[in-house]
Every structure is written in C-alpha cells, then in structure tokens.
Protein backbone atom coordinates (compact mmCIF):
# COMPACT_ATOMS: atom_id res chain seq x y z
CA UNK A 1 -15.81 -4.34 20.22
CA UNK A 2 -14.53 -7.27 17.99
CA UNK A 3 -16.09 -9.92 20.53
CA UNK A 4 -19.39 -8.10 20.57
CA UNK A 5 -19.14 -7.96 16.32
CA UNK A 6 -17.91 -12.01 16.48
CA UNK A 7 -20.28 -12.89 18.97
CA UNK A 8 -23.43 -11.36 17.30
CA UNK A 9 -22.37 -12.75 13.57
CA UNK A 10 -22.11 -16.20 15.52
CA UNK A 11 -25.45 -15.91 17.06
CA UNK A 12 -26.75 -14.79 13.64
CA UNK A 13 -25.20 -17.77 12.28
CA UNK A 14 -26.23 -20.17 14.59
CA UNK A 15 -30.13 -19.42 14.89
CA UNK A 16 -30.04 -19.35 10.92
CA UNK A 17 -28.82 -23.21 10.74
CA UNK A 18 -30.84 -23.83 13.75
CA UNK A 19 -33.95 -22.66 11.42
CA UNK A 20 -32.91 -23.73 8.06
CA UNK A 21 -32.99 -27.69 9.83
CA UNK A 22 -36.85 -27.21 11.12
CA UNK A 23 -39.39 -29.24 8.74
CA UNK A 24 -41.53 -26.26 7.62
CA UNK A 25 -40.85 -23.43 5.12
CA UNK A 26 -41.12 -20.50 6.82
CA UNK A 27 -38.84 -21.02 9.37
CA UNK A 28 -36.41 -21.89 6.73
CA UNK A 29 -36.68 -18.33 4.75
CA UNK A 30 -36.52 -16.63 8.23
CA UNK A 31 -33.31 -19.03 8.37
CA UNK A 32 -31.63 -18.02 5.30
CA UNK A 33 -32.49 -14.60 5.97
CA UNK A 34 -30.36 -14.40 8.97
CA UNK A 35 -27.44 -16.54 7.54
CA UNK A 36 -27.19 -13.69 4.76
CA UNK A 37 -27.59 -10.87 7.34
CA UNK A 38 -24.67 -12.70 9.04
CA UNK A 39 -22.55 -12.74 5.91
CA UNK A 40 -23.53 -9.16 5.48
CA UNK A 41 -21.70 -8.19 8.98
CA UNK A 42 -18.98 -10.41 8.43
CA UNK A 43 -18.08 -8.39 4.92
CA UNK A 44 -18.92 -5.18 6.10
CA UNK A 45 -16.57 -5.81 9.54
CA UNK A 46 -13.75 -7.25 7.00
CA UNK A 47 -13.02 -4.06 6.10
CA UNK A 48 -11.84 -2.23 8.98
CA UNK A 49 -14.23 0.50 9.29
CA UNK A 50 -12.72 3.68 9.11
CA UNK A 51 -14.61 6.66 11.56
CA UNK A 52 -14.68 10.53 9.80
CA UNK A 53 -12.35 9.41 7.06
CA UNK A 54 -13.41 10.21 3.55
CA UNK A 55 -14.28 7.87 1.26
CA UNK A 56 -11.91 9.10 -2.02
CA UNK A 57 -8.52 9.85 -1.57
CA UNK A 58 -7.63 13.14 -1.41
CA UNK A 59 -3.89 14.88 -0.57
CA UNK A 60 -4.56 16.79 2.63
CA UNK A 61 -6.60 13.63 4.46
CA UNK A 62 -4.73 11.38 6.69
CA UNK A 63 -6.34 8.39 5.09
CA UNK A 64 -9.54 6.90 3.71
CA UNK A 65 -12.34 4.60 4.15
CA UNK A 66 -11.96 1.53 1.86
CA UNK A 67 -15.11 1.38 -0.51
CA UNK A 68 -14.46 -2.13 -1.73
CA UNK A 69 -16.56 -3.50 1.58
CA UNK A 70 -19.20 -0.88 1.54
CA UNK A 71 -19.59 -2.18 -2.19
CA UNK A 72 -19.15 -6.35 -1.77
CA UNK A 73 -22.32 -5.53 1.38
CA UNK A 74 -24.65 -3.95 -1.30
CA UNK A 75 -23.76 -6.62 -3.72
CA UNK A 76 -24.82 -9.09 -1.02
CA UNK A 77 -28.10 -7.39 -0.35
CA UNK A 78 -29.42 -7.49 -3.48
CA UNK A 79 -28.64 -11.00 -4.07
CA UNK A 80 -30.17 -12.14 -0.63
CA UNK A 81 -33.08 -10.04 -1.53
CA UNK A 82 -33.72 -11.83 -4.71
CA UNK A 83 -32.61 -15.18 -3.33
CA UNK A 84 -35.62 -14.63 -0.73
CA UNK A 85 -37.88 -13.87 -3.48
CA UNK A 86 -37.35 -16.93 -5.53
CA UNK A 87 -37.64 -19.25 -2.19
CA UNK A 88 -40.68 -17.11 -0.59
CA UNK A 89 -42.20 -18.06 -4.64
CA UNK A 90 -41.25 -21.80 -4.46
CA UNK A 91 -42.44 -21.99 -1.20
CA UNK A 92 -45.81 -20.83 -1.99
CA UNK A 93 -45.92 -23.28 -5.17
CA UNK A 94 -45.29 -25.95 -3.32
CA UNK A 95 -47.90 -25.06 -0.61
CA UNK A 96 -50.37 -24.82 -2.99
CA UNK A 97 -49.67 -28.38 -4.90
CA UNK A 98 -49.51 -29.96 -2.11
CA UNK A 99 -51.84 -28.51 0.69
CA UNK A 100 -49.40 -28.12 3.59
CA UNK A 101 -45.91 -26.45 4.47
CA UNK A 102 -44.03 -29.31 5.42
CA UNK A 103 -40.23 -29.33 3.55
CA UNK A 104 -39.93 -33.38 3.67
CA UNK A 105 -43.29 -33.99 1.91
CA UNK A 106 -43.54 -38.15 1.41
CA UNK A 107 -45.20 -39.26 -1.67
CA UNK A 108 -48.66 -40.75 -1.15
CA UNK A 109 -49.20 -43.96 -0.60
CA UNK A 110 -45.24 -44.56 -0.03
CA UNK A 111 -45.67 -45.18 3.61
CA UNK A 112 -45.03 -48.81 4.27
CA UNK A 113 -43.83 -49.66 0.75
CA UNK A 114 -40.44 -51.02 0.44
C-alpha cells in the first residue's frame, strides 16, 4: 500500500513540474494544481491513518486517529484554492494586456536588439 501511496504522489509530482515548465498558462495552473494535490496526499499519508479509531480520546478505546493531519490537509486546501484563484486572475490580466497566453512574453520590438 505505501508503494501504491509513494508512487501516485510521485506521479502527481512529476506531471505537475512537467506542466508548470510548458510556455502557456493554463497548463501551468493545471500544474500547480496537481503539485498541491500531491502535497495534500503526502500530509494526509504522514499521519498514519488510523481505520475505526475515534478521533478524541476516550478511556475504553484502544487508541485514536491523530487530528493534527486531517487538520494541516484542510489548511492546505484552502490555501491551494485561493492560490489558484489569484493565478487563474493574473492569468487572465495578462491575457487580456497582451492578446495571447504565452508565459515568456518578449517585449516588442526587442527581437534583434542587443
């Protein structure tokens, strides 16, 4: 089960750098998106998911399910929610001053200029 967890938080991982590098915008919000949902997993699988535990301690349960992760996760999500609002914003700004998508934009009239 760990390998499946590791593997799929590397493949999250991976395909987010792979799209945060390509030269237009939306490819690099999809890209950030997955990097976060990768950091999501990795929290939430930190914390050694308990199965039919409670959550609060209690004297006649054998043990509990640590909150702390369940907590840092939903921390996470908001802030990745946000952080995609404020690029998905910029994004658009900059797609409408200059006319295309493209996240290396030269300057006009730069090209050949030294």
């Amino acid at each position: 089960m760990e390998f499946i967890v590791a593997s799929t938080i590397a493949m999250l991982t991976a395909a987010g750098i792979y799209l945060v590098l390509r030269a237009r915008t939306f490819p690099v919000v999809l890209g950030l998106a997955l990097i976060t949902y990768a950091v999501n997993v990795f929290l939430f699988a930190m914390g050694r998911l308990a199965v039919n535990l409670p959550p609060v301690i209690r004297s006649d349960a054998a043990g509990y399910a640590d909150p702390l992760p369940q907590a840092l996760v939903l921390t996470a999500i908001v802030i990745s929610f946000g952080m995609t609002a404020v690029i998905v914003v910029m994004a658009l700004r900059a797609w409408l001053e200059s006319g295309n998508d493209h996240v290396d934009i030269e300057q006009p009239g730069s090209e050949g200029e030294q």
